[in-house]
PDB file of N, CA and C in Angstrom:
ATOM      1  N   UNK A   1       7.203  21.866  43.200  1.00  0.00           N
ATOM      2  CA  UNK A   1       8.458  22.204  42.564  1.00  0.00           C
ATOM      3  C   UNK A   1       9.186  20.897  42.239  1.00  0.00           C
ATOM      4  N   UNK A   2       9.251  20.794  41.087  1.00  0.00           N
ATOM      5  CA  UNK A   2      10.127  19.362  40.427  1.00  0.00           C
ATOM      6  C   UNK A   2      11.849  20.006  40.776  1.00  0.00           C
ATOM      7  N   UNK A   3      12.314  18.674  41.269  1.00  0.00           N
ATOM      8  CA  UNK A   3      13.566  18.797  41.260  1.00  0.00           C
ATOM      9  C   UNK A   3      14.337  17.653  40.112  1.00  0.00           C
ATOM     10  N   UNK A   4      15.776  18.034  39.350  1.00  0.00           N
ATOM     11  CA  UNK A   4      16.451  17.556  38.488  1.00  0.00           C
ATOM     12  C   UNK A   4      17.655  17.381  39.030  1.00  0.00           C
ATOM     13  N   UNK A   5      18.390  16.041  38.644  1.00  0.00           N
ATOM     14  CA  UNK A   5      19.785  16.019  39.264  1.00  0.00           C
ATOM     15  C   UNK A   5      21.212  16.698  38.279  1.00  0.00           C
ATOM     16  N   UNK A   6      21.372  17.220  38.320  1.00  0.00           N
ATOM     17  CA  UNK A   6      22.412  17.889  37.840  1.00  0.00           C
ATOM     18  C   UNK A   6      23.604  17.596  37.936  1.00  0.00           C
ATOM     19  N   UNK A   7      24.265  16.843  38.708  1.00  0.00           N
ATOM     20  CA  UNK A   7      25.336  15.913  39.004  1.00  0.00           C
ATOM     21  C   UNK A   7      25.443  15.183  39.856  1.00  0.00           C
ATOM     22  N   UNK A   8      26.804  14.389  39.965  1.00  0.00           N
ATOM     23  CA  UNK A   8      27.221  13.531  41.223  1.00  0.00           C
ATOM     24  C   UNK A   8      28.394  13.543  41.147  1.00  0.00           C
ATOM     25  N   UNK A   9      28.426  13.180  42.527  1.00  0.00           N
ATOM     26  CA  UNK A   9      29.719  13.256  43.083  1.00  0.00           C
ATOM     27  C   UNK A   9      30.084  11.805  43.757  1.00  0.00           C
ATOM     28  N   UNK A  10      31.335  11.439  43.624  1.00  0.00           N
ATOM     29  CA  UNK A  10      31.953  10.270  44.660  1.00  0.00           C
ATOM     30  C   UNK A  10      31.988  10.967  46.173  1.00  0.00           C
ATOM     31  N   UNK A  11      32.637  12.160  46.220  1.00  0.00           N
ATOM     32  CA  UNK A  11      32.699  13.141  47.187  1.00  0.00           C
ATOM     33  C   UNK A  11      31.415  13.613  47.907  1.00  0.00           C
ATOM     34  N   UNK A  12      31.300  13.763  49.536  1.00  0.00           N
ATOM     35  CA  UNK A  12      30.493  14.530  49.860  1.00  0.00           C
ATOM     36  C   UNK A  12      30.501  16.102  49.771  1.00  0.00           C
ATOM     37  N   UNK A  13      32.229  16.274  50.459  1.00  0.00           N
ATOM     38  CA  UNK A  13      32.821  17.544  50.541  1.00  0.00           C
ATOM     39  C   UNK A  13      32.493  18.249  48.795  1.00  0.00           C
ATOM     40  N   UNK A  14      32.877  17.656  47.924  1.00  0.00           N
ATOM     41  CA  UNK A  14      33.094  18.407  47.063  1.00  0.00           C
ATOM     42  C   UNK A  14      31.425  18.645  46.450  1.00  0.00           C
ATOM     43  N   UNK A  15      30.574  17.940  46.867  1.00  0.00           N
ATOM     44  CA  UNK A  15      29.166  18.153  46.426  1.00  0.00           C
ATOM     45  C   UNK A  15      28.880  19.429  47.105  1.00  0.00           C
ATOM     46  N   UNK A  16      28.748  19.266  48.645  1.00  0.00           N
ATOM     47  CA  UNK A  16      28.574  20.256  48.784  1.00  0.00           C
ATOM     48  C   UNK A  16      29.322  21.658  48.680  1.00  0.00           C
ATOM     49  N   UNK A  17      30.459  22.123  48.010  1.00  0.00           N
ATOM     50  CA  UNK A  17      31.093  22.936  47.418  1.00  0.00           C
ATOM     51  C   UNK A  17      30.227  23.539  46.312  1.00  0.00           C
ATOM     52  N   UNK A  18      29.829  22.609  45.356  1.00  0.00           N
ATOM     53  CA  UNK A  18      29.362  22.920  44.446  1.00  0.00           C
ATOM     54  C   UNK A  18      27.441  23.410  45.013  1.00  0.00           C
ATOM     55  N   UNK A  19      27.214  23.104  45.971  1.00  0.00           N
ATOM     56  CA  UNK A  19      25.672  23.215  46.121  1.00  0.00           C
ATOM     57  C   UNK A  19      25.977  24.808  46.847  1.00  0.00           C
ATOM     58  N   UNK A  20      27.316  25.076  47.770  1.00  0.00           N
ATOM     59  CA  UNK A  20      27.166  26.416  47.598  1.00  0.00           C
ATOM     60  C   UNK A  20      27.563  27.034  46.744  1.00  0.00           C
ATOM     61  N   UNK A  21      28.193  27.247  45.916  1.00  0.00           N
ATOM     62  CA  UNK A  21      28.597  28.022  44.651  1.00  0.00           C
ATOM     63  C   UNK A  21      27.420  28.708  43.655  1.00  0.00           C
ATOM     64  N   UNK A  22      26.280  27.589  43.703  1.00  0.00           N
ATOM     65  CA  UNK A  22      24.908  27.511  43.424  1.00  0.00           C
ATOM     66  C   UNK A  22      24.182  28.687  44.528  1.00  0.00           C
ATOM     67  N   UNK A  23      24.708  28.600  45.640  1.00  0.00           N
ATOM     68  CA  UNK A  23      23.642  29.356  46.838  1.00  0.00           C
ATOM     69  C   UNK A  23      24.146  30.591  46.573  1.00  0.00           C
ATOM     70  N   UNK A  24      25.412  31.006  46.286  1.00  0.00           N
ATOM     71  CA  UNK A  24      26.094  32.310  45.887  1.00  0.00           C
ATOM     72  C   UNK A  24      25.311  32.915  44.866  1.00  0.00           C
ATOM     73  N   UNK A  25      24.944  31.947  43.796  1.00  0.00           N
ATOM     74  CA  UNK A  25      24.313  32.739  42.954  1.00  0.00           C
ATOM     75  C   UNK A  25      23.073  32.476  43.077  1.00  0.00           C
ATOM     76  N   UNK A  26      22.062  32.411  44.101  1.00  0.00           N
ATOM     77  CA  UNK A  26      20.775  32.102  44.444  1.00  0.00           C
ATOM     78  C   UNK A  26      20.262  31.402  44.141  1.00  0.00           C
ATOM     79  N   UNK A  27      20.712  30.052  43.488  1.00  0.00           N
ATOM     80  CA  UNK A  27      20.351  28.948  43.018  1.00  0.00           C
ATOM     81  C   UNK A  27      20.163  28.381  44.489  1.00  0.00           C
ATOM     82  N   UNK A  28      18.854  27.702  44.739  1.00  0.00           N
ATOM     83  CA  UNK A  28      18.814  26.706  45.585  1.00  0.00           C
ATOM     84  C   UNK A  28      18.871  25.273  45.413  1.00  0.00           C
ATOM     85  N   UNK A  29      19.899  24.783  46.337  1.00  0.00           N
ATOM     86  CA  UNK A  29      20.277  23.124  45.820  1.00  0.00           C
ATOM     87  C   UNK A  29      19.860  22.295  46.898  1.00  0.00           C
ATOM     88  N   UNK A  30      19.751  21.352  46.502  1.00  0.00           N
ATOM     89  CA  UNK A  30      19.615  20.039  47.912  1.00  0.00           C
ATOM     90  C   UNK A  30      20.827  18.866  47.476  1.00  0.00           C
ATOM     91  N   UNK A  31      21.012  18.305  48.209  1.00  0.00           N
ATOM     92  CA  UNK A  31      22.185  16.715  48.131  1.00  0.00           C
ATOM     93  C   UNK A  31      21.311  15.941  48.617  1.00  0.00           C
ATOM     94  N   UNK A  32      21.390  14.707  47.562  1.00  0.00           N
ATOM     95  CA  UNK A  32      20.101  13.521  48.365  1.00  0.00           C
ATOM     96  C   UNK A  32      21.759  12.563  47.776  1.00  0.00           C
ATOM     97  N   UNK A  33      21.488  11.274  49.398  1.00  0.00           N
ATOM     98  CA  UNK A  33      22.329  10.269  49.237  1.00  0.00           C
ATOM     99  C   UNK A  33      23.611  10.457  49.051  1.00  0.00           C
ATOM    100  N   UNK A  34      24.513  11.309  49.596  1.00  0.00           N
ATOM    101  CA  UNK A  34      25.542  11.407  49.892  1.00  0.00           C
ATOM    102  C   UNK A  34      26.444  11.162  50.793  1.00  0.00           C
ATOM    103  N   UNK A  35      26.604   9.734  51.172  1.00  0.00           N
ATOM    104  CA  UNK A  35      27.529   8.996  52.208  1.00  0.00           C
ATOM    105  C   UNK A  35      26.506   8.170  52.756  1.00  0.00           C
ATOM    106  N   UNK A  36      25.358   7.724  51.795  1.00  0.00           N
ATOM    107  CA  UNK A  36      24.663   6.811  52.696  1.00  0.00           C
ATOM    108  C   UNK A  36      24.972   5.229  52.422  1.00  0.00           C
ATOM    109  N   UNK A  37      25.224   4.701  52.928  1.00  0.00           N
ATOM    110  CA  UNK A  37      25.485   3.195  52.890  1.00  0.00           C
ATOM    111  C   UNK A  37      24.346   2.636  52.596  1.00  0.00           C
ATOM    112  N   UNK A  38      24.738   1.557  51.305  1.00  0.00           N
ATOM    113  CA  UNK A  38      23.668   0.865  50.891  1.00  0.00           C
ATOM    114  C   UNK A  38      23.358  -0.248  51.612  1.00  0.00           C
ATOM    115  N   UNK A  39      21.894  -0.287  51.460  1.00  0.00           N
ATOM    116  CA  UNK A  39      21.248  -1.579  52.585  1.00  0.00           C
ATOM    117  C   UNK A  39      21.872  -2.766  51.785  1.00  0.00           C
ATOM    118  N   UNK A  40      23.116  -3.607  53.122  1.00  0.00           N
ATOM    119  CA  UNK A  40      23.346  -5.132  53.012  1.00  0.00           C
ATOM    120  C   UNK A  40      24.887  -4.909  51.613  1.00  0.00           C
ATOM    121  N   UNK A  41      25.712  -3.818  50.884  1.00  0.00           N
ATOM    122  CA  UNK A  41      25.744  -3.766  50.330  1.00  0.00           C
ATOM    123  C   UNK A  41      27.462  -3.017  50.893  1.00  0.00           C
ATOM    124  N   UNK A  42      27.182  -1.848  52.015  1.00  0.00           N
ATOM    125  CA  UNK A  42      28.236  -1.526  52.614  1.00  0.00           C
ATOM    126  C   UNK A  42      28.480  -0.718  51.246  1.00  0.00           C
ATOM    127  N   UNK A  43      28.323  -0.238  49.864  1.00  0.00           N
ATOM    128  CA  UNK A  43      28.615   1.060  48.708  1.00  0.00           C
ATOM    129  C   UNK A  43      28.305   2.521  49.330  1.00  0.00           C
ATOM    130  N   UNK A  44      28.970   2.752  49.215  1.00  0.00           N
ATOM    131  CA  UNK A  44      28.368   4.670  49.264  1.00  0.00           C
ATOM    132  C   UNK A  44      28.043   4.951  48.087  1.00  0.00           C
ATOM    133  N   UNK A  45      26.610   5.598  48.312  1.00  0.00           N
ATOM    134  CA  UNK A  45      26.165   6.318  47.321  1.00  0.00           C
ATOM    135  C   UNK A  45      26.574   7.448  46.712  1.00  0.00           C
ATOM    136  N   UNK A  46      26.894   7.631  45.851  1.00  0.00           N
ATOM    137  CA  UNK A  46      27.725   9.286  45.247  1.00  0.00           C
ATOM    138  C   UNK A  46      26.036  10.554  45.875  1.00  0.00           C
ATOM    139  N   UNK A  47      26.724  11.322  46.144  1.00  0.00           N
ATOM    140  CA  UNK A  47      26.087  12.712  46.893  1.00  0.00           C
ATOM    141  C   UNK A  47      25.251  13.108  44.949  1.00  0.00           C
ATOM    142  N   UNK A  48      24.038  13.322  44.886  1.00  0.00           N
ATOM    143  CA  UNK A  48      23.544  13.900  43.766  1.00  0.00           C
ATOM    144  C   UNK A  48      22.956  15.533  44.137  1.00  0.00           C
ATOM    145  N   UNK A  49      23.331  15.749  43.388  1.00  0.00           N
ATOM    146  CA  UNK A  49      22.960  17.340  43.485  1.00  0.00           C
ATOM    147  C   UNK A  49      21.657  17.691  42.497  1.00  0.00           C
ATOM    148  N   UNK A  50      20.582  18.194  43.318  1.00  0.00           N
ATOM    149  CA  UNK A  50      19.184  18.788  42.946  1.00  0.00           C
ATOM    150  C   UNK A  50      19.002  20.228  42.747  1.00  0.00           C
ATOM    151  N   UNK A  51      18.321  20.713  41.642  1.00  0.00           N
ATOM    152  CA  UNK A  51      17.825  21.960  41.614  1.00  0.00           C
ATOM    153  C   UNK A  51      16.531  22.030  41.328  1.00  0.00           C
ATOM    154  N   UNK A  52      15.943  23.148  41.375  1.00  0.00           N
ATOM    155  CA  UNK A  52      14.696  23.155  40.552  1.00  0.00           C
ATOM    156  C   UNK A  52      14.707  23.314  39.331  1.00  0.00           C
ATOM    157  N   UNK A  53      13.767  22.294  38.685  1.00  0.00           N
ATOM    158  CA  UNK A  53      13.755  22.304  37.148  1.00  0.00           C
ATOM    159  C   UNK A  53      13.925  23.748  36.434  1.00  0.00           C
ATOM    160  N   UNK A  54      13.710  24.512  36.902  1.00  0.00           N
ATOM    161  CA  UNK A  54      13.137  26.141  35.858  1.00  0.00           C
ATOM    162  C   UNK A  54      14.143  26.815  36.217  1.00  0.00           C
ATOM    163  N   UNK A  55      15.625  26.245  37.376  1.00  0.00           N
ATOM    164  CA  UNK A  55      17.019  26.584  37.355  1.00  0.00           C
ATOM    165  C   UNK A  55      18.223  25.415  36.846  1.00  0.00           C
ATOM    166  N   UNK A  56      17.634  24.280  36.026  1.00  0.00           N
ATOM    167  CA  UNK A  56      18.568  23.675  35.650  1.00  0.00           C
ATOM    168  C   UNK A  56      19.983  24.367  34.497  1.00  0.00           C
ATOM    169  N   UNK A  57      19.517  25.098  33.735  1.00  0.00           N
ATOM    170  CA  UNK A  57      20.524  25.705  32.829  1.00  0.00           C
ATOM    171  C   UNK A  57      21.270  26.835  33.521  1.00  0.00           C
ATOM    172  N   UNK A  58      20.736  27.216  34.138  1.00  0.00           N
ATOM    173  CA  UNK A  58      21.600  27.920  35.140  1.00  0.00           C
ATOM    174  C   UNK A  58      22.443  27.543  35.694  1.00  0.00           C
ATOM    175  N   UNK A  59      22.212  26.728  36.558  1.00  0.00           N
ATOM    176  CA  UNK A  59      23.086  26.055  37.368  1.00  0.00           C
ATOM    177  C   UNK A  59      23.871  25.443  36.555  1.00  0.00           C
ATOM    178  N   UNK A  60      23.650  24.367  35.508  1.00  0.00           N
ATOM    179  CA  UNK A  60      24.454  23.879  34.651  1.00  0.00           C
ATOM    180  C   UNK A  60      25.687  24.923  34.507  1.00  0.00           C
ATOM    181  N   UNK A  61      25.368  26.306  33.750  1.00  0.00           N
ATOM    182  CA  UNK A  61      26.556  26.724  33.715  1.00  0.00           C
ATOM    183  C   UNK A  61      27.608  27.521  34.892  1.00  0.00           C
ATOM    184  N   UNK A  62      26.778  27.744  36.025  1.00  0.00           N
ATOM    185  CA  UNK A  62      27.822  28.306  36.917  1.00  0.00           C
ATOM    186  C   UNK A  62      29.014  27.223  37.024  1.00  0.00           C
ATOM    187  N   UNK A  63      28.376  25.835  37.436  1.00  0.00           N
ATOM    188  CA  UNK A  63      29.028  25.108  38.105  1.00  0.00           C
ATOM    189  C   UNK A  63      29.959  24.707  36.813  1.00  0.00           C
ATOM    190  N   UNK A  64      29.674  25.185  35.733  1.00  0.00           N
ATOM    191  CA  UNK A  64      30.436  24.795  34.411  1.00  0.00           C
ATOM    192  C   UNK A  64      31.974  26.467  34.430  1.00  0.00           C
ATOM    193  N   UNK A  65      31.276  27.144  35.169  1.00  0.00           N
ATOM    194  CA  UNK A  65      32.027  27.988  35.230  1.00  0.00           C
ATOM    195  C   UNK A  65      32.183  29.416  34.230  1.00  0.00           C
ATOM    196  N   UNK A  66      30.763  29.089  33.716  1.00  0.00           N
ATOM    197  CA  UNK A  66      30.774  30.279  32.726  1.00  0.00           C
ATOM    198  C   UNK A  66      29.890  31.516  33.123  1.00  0.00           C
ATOM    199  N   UNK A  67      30.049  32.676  32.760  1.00  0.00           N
ATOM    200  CA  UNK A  67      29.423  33.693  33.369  1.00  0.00           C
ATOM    201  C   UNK A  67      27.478  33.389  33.466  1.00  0.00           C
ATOM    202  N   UNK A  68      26.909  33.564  34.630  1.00  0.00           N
ATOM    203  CA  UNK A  68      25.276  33.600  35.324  1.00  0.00           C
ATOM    204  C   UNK A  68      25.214  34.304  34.500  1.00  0.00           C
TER     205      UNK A  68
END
């Protein structure tokens, strides 16, 4: 299963908001790198939000807010 990033966030909290909003509508999401400190660098990484490719337009629009 290919996964696609679909957004980012500066926020952890608000990533994962959006990764359940996704689970509401049975979209399954993952967050890769969200509050991880970069090696030697001390940046936080913005939280990216994953779906599976064959739910990217989907998800695109919940989280866009338009009717599933």
């Amino acid at each position: 299963m290919a996964l696609v990033e679909i957004e980012t966030f500066p926020d952890a909290i608000v990533a994962e908001m959006a990764r359940a909003r996704l689970a509401v509508e049975g979209i399954e999401a993952v967050l890769f790198d969200g509050g991880m400190a970069s090696i030697g660098l001390g940046v936080l990484l913005p939280a990216r939000l994953m779906v599976p490719e064959a739910d990217e337009a989907l998800a695109l629009r919940v989280l866009a807010g338009d009717d599933a």
